[in-house]
Protein backbone atom coordinates (compact mmCIF):
# COMPACT_ATOMS: atom_id res chain seq x y z
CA UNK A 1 30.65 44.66 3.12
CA UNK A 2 28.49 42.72 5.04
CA UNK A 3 25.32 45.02 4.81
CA UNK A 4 25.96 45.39 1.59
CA UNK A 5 25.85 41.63 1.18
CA UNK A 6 22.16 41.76 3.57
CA UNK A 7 20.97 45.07 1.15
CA UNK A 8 21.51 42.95 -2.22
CA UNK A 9 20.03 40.04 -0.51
CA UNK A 10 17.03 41.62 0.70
CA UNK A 11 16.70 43.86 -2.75
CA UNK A 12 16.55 39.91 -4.87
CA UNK A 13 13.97 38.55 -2.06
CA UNK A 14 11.75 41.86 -3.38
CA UNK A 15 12.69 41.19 -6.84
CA UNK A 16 11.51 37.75 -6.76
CA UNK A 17 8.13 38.41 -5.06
CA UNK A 18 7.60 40.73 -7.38
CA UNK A 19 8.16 38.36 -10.38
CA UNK A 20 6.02 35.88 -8.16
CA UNK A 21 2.88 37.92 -8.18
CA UNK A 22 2.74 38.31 -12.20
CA UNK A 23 2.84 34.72 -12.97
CA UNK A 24 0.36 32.23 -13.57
CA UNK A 25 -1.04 29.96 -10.87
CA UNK A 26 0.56 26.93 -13.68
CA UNK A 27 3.72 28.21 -12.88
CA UNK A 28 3.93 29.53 -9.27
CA UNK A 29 4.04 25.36 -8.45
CA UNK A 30 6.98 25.39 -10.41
CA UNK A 31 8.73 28.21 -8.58
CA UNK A 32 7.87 26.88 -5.32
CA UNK A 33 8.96 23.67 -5.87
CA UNK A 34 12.46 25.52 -7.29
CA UNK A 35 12.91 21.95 -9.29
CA UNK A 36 16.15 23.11 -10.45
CA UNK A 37 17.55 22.38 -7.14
CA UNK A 38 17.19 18.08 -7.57
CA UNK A 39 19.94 18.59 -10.10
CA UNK A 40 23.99 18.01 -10.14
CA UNK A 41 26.59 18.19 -12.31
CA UNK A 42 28.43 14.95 -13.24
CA UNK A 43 31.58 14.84 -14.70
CA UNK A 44 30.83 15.98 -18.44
CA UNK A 45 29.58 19.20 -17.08
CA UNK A 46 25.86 18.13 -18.03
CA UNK A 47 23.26 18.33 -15.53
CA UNK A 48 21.56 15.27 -14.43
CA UNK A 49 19.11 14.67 -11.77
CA UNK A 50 19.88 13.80 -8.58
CA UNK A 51 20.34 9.77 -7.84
CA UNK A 52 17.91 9.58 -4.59
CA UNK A 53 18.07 5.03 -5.28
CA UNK A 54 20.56 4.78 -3.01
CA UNK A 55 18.49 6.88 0.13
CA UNK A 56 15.29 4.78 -1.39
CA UNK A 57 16.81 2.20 -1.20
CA UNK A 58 18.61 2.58 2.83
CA UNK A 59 14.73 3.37 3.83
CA UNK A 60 13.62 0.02 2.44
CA UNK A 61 16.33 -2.16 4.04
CA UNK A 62 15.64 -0.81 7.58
CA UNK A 63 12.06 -1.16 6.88
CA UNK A 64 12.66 -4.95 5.95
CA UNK A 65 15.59 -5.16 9.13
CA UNK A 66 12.64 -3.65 11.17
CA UNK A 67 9.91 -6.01 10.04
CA UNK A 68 12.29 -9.82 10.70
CA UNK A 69 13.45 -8.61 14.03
CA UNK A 70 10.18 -7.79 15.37
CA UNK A 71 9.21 -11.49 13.93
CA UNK A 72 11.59 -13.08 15.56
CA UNK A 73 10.41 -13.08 18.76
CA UNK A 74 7.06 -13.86 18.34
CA UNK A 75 4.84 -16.52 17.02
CA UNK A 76 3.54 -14.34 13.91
CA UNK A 77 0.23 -15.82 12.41
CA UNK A 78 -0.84 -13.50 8.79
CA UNK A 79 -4.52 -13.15 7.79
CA UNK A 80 -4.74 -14.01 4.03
CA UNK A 81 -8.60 -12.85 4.28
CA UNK A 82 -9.13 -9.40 5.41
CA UNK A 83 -12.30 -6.97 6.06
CA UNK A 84 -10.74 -3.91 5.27
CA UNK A 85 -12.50 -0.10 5.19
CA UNK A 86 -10.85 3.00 3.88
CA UNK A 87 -12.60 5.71 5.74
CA UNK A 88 -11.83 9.35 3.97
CA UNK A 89 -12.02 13.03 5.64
CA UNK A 90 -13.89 14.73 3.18
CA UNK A 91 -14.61 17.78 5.71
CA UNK A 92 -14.24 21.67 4.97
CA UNK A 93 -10.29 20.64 5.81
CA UNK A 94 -10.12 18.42 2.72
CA UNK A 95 -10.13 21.37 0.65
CA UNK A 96 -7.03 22.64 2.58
CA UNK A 97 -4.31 23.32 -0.19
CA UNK A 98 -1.51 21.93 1.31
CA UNK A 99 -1.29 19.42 -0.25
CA UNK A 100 -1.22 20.57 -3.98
CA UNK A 101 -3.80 20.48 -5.57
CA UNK A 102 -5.40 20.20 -2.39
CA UNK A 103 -5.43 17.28 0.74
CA UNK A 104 -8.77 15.82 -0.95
CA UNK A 105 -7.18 15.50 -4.57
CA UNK A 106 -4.11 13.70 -3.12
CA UNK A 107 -6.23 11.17 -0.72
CA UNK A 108 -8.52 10.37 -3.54
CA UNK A 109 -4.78 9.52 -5.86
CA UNK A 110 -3.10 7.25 -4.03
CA UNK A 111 -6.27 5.73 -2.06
CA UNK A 112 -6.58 4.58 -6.23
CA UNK A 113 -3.34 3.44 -5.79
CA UNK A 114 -3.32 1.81 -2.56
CA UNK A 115 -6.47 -0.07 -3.45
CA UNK A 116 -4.65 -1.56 -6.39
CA UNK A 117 -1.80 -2.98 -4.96
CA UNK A 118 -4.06 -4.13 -1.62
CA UNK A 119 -5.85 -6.62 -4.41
CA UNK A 120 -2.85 -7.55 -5.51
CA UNK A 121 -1.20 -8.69 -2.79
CA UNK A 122 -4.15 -9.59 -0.93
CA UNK A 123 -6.56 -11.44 -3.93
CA UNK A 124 -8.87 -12.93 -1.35
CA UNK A 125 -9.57 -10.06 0.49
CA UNK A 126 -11.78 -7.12 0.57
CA UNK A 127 -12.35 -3.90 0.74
CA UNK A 128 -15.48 -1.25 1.72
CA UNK A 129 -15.29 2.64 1.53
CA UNK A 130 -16.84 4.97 3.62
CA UNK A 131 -16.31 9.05 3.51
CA UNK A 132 -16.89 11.53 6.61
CA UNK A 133 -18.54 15.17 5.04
CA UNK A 134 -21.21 17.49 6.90
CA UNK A 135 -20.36 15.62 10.33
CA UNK A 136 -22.14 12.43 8.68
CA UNK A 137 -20.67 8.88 7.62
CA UNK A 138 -21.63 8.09 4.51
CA UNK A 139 -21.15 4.20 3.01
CA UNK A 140 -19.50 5.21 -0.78
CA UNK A 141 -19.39 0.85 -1.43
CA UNK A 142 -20.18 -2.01 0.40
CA UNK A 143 -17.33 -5.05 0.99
CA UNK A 144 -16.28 -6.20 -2.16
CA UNK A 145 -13.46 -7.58 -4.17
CA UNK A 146 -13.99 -5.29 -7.43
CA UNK A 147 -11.08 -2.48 -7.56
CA UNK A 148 -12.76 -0.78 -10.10
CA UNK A 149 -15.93 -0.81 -8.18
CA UNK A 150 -14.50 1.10 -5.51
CA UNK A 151 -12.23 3.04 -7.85
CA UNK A 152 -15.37 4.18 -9.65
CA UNK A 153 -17.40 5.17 -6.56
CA UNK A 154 -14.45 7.35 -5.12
CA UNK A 155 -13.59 9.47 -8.01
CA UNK A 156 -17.46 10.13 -8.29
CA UNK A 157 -17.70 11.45 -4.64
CA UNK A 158 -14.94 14.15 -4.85
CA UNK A 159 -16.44 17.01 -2.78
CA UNK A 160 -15.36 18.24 1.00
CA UNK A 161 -17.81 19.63 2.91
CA UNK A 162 -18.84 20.50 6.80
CA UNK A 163 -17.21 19.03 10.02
CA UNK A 164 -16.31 15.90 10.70
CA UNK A 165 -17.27 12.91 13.17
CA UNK A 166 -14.60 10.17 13.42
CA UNK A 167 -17.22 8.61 16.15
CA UNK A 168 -20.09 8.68 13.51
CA UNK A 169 -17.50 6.90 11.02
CA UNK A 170 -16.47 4.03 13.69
CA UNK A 171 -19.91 3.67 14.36
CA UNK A 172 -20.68 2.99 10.83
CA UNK A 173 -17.73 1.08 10.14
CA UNK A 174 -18.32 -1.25 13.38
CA UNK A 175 -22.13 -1.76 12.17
CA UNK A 176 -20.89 -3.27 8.74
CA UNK A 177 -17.84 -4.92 10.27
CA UNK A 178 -19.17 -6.49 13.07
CA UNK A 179 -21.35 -9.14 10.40
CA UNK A 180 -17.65 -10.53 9.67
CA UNK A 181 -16.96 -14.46 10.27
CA UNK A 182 -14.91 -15.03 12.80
CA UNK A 183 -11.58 -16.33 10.47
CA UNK A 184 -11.89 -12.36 8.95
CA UNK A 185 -9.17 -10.15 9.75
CA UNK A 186 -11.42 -6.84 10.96
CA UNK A 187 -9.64 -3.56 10.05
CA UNK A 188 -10.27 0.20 9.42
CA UNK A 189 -7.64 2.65 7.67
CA UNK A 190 -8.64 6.55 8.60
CA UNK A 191 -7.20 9.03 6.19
CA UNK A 192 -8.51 11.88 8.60
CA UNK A 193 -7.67 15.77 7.58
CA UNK A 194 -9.58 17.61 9.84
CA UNK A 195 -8.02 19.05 13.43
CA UNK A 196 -11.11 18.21 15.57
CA UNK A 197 -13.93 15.88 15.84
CA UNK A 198 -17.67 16.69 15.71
CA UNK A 199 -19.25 13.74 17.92
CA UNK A 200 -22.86 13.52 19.09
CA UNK A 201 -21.96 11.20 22.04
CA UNK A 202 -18.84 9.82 23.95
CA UNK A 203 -16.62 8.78 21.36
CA UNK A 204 -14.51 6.61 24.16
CA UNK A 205 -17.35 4.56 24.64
CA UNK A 206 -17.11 3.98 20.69
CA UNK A 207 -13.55 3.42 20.97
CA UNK A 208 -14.28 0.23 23.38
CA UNK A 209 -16.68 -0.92 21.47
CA UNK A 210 -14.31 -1.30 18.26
CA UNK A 211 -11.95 -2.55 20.83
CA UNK A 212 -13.76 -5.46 21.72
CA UNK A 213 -15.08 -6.48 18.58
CA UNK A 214 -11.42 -6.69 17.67
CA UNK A 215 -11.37 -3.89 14.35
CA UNK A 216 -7.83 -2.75 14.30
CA UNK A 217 -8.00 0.89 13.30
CA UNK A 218 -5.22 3.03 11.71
CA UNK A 219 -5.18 6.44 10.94
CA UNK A 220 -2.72 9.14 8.64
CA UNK A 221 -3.65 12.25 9.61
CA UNK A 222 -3.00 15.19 6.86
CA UNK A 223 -2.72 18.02 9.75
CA UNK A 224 -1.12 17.74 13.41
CA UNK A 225 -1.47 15.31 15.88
CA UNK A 226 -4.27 14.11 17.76
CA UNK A 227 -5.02 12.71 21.14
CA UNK A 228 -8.14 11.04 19.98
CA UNK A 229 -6.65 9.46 16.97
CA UNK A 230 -3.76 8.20 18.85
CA UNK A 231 -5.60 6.98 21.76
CA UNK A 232 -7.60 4.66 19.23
CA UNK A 233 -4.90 3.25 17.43
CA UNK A 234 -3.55 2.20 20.94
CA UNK A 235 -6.69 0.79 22.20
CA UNK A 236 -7.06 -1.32 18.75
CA UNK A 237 -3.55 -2.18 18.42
CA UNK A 238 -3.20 0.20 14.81
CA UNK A 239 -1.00 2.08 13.53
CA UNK A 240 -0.79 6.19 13.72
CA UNK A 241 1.51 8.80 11.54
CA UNK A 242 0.86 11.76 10.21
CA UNK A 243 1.88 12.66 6.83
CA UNK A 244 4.52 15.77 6.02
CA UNK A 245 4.37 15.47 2.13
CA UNK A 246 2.96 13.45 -0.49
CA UNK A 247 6.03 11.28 -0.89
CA UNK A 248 5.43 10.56 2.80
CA UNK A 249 1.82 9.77 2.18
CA UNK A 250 2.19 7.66 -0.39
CA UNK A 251 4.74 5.63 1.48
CA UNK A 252 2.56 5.30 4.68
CA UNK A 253 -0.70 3.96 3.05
CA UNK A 254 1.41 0.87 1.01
CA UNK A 255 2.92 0.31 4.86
CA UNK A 256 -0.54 -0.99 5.47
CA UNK A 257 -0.99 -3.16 1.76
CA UNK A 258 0.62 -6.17 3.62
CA UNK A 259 -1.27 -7.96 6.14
CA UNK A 260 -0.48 -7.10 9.53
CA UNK A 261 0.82 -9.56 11.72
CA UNK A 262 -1.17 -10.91 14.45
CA UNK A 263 -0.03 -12.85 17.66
CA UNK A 264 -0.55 -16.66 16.88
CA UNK A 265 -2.12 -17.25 20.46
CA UNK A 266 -4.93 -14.77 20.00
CA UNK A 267 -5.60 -15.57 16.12
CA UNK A 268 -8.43 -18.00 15.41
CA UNK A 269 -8.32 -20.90 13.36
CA UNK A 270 -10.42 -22.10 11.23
CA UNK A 271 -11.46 -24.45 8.34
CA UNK A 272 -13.12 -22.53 5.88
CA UNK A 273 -15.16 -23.53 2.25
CA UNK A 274 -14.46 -21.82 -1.17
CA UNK A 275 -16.02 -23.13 -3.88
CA UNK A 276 -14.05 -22.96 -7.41
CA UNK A 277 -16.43 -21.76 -10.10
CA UNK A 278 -16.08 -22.52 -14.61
CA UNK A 279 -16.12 -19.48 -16.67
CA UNK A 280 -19.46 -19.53 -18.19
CA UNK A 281 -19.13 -19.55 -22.63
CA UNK A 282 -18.44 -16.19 -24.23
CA UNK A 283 -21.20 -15.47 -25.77
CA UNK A 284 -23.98 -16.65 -22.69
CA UNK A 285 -26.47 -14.90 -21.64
CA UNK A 286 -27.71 -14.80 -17.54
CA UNK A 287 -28.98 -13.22 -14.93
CA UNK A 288 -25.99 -11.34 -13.01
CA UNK A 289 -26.88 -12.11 -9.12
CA UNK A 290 -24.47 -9.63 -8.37
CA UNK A 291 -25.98 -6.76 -10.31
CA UNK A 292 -29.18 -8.40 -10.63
CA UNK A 293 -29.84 -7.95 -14.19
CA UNK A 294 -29.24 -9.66 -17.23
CA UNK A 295 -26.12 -9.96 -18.95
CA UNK A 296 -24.00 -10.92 -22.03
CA UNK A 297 -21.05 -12.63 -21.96
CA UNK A 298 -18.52 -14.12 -19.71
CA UNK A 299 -19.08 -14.68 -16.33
CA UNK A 300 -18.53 -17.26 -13.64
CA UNK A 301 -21.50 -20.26 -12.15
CA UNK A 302 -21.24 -20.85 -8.73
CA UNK A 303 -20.89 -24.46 -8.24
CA UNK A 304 -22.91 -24.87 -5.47
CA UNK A 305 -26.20 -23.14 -6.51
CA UNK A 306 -25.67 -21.98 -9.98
CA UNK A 307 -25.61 -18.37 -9.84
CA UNK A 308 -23.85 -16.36 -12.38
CA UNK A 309 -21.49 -13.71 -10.78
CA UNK A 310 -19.37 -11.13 -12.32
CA UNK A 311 -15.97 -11.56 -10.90
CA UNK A 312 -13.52 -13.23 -8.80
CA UNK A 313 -12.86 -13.21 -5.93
CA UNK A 314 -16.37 -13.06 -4.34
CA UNK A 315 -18.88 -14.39 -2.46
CA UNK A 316 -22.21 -15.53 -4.14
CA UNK A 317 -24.84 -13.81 -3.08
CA UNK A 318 -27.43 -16.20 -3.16
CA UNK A 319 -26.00 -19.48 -1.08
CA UNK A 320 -22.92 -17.22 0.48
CA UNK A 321 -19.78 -19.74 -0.44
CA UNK A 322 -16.93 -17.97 -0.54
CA UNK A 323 -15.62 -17.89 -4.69
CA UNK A 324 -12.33 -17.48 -5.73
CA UNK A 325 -10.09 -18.89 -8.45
CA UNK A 326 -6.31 -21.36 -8.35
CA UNK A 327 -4.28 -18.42 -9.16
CA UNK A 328 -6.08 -16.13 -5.82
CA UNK A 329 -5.30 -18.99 -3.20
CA UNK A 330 -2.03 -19.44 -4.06
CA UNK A 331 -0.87 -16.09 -4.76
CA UNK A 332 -1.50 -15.11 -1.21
CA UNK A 333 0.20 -17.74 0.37
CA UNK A 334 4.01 -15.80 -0.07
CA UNK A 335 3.12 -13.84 3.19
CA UNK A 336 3.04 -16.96 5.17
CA UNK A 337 6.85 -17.73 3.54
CA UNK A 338 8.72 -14.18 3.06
CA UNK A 339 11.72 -14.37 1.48
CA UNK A 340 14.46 -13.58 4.15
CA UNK A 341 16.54 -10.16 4.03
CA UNK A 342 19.49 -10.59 1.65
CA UNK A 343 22.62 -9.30 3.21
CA UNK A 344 24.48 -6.01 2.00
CA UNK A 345 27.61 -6.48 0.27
CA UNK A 346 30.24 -4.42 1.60
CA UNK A 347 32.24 -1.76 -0.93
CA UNK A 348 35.39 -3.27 -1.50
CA UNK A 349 37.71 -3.53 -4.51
CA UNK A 350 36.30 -5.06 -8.07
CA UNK A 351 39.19 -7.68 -7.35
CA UNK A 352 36.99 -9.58 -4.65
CA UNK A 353 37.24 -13.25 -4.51
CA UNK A 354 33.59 -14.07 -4.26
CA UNK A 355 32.65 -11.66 -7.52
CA UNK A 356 34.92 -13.35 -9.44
CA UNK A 357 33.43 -16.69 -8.89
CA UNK A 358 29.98 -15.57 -9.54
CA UNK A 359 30.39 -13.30 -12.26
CA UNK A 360 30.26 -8.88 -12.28
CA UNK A 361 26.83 -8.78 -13.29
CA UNK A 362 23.36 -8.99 -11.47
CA UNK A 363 21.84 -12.39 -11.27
CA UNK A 364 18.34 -11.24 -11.53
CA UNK A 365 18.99 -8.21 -14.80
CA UNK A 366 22.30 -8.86 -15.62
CA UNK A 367 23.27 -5.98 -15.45
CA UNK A 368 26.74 -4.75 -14.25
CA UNK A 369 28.40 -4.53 -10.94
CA UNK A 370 31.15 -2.80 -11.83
CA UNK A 371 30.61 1.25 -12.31
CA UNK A 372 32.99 3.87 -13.38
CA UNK A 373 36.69 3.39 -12.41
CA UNK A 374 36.54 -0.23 -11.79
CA UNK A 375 34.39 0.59 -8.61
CA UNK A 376 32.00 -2.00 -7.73
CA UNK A 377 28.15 -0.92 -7.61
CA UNK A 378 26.43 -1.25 -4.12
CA UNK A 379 24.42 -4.89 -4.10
CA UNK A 380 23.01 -7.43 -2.23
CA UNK A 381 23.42 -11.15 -1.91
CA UNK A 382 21.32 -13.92 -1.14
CA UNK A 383 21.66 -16.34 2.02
CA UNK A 384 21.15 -19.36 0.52
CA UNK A 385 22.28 -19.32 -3.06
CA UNK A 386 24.71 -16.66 -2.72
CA UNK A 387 23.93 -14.74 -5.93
CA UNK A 388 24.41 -11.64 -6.01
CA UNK A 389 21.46 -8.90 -6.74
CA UNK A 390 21.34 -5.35 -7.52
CA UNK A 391 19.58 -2.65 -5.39
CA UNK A 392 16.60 -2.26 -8.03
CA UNK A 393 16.26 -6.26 -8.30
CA UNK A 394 16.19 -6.91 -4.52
CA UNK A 395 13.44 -4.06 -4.23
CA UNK A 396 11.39 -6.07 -7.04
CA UNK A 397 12.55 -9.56 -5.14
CA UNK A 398 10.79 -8.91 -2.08
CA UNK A 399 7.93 -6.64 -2.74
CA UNK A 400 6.40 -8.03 -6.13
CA UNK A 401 8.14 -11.49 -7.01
CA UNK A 402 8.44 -13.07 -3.55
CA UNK A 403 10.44 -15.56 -4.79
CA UNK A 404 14.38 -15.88 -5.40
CA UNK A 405 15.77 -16.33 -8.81
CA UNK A 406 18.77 -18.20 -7.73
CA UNK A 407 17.26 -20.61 -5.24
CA UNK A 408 14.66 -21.23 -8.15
CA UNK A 409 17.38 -22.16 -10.56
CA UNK A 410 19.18 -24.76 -7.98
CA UNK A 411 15.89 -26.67 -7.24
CA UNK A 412 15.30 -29.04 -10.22
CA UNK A 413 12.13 -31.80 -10.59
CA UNK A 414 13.96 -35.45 -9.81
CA UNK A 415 12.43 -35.94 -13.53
CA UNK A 416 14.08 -33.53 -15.77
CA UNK A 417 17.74 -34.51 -13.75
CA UNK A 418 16.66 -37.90 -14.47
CA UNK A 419 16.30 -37.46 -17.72
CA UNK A 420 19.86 -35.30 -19.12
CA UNK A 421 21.46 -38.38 -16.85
């Protein structure tokens, strides 16, 4: 029986290839990926997908667990103004398919996405992008707070050729860099594909160089590991990680959207001056200093020499202040107060005391707590106000709101109580 069972086996493994090789290359993803595996049956019989929110969601809490206890026992001091450049492998190994469509298709995605959601939670902040191809750095933007700028300049750049130099690429990135004010928070993120390194001198000597200038460099490698990129990110105090899927690299470039925290006793402080510029009228017409030529419409006078410039935030190129608007400054001001862990409620019976006093339902969507079978749904609950949140709302609590919706509703303005008295 049981080589009959290893004959059938083997004759369906022949079957399959066989079906593989006369399909399309639009389908052969699909029978890779064998979808049909993510699904269950519930109990209707009907397939759904599988629920992965709950693993999601165990991956974020240790994440945030991770994060608080390595604050608490240090004096943690966050940059709101960082020098940031994305520095992307476009070698021969870019074209490596991998990664599908291929390594260079994916890095050029989510390096769209990452730059998004680094403006967003970092509005006075910028970034430059350089790209390694033909064992040359090449400067694709200079530091600047335009996402579609960069965006733009990526997506036109798509192309993976030669070797590549990770010293060229610190050398050009420590050249631009080094020009930062002293308050800037220096960093480089390396998105490197390649397995080796085509240097034209000692790339340690680099390494100390970046090291002293104080440029914290991270890399996500696409391949294996590497000594060289691992013995930089200790040297500069980055990160290192290589990526196994796309999932995985996706979640390893937003790691690095937050600013990283930096030991209070080695941060410098200092006093710096932003200048808060008018929107010009609608229908206006100036010279852009920016893109030095002239333009119609809506724009923004710097208030210390009277340039025009395009957008916010930025700094005018003509006197150097610093621009931004209200809504920047105090948008980045919720990493300097994080909103503390909520704790997990344990899975006990729907009759619990403490549910019944503040209601079955989520305080933030209002939806239910209480599944199928009288079984309460996994949640959270705050410290301080004691509300209780589901999973979804505590993910949107602490990465995009940064603010609780209970403790919000308890503080009132002395005014308004003064006034229903």
């Amino acid at each position: 029986m049981s080589n009959q069972r290893k004959r059938s086996n083997e004759e369906r493994e022949e079957e399959d290839d066989e079906d593989a090789e006369g399909i399309g290359e639009w389908e052969r993803a699909y029978v890779d990926d064998r979808s049909w595996e993510e699904l269950q049956e519930d109990e209707s019989g009907l397939l759904r997908p599988i629920d992965n929110s709950a693993i999601y969601h165990a991956q974020y809490r240790r994440r945030l667990r991770m994060l608080s206890a390595a604050a608490a026992g240090t004096r943690i001091q966050k940059g709101l103004i960082r020098y940031l450049y994305i520095v992307i492998d476009f070698s021969r190994a870019a074209a490596e398919m991998d990664f599908r469509p291929s390594r260079m298709a994916i890095m050029a995605k989510h390096v769209e996405a990452f730059i998004r959601e680094f403006f967003d939670q970092n509005p006075l902040s910028q970034i430059g992008l350089v790209s390694i191809k033909n064992g040359v750095a090449h400067t694709l933007t200079d530091l600047g707070g335009s996402p579609e700028t960069h965006i733009k300049a990526l997506m036109g750049k798509l192309e993976a050729l030669g070797d590549s130099s990770l010293q060229n690429a610190l050398e050009l990135v420590h050249e631009h860099l080094n020009q930062v004010p002293s308050y800037g928070h220096r960093e480089v993120l390396i998105l490197y594909s390649a397995l080796c390194t085509c240097d034209p001198g000692d790339i340690m000597e680099t390494i100390q160089k970046c090291k002293k200038s104080k440029l914290r460099c991270s890399v996500i490698g696409l391949s294996a590991e590497m000594f060289i990129c691992k013995h930089l990110c200790q040297e500069t105090g980055g990160l290192y990680s290589v990526a196994v899927d796309e999932v995985h690299l996706k979640d390893l470039l937003l790691e690095h959207a937050p600013p990283p925290p930096a030991i209070a006793e080695f941060a410098i402080a200092n006093l710096i001056k932003m200048g808060f510029p008018q929107r010009a009228a609608e229908g206006s017409m100036a010279i852009c200093s920016c893109h030095k030529e002239v333009k119609i419409g809506a724009g923004y006078m710097c208030p210390r020499c009277k340039a025009r410039v395009c957008d916010l935030p930025t700094e005018c190129t003509i006197c150097g202040l610093t621009l931004v608007s209200s809504p920047h400054l105090a948008r980045s001001y919720h990493h300097l107060f994080p909103i503390a862990p909520f704790d997990e409620v344990p899975a006990l019976s729907s009759l619990n005391d403490n549910r019944r006093k503040l209601g079955k339902s989520c305080f933030g969507c209002q939806q239910s707590l209480i599944g199928a079978g009288n079984k309460p749904v996994p949640c959270v609950t705050c410290r301080k106000c004691k509300h209780y949140f589901c999973l979804d709302c505590d993910i949107y609590i602490h990465e995009s709101l940064h603010n609780c919706p209970g403790c919000e509703s308890i503080h009132r303005p002395k005014s308004v109580s003064l006034m229903e008295e």
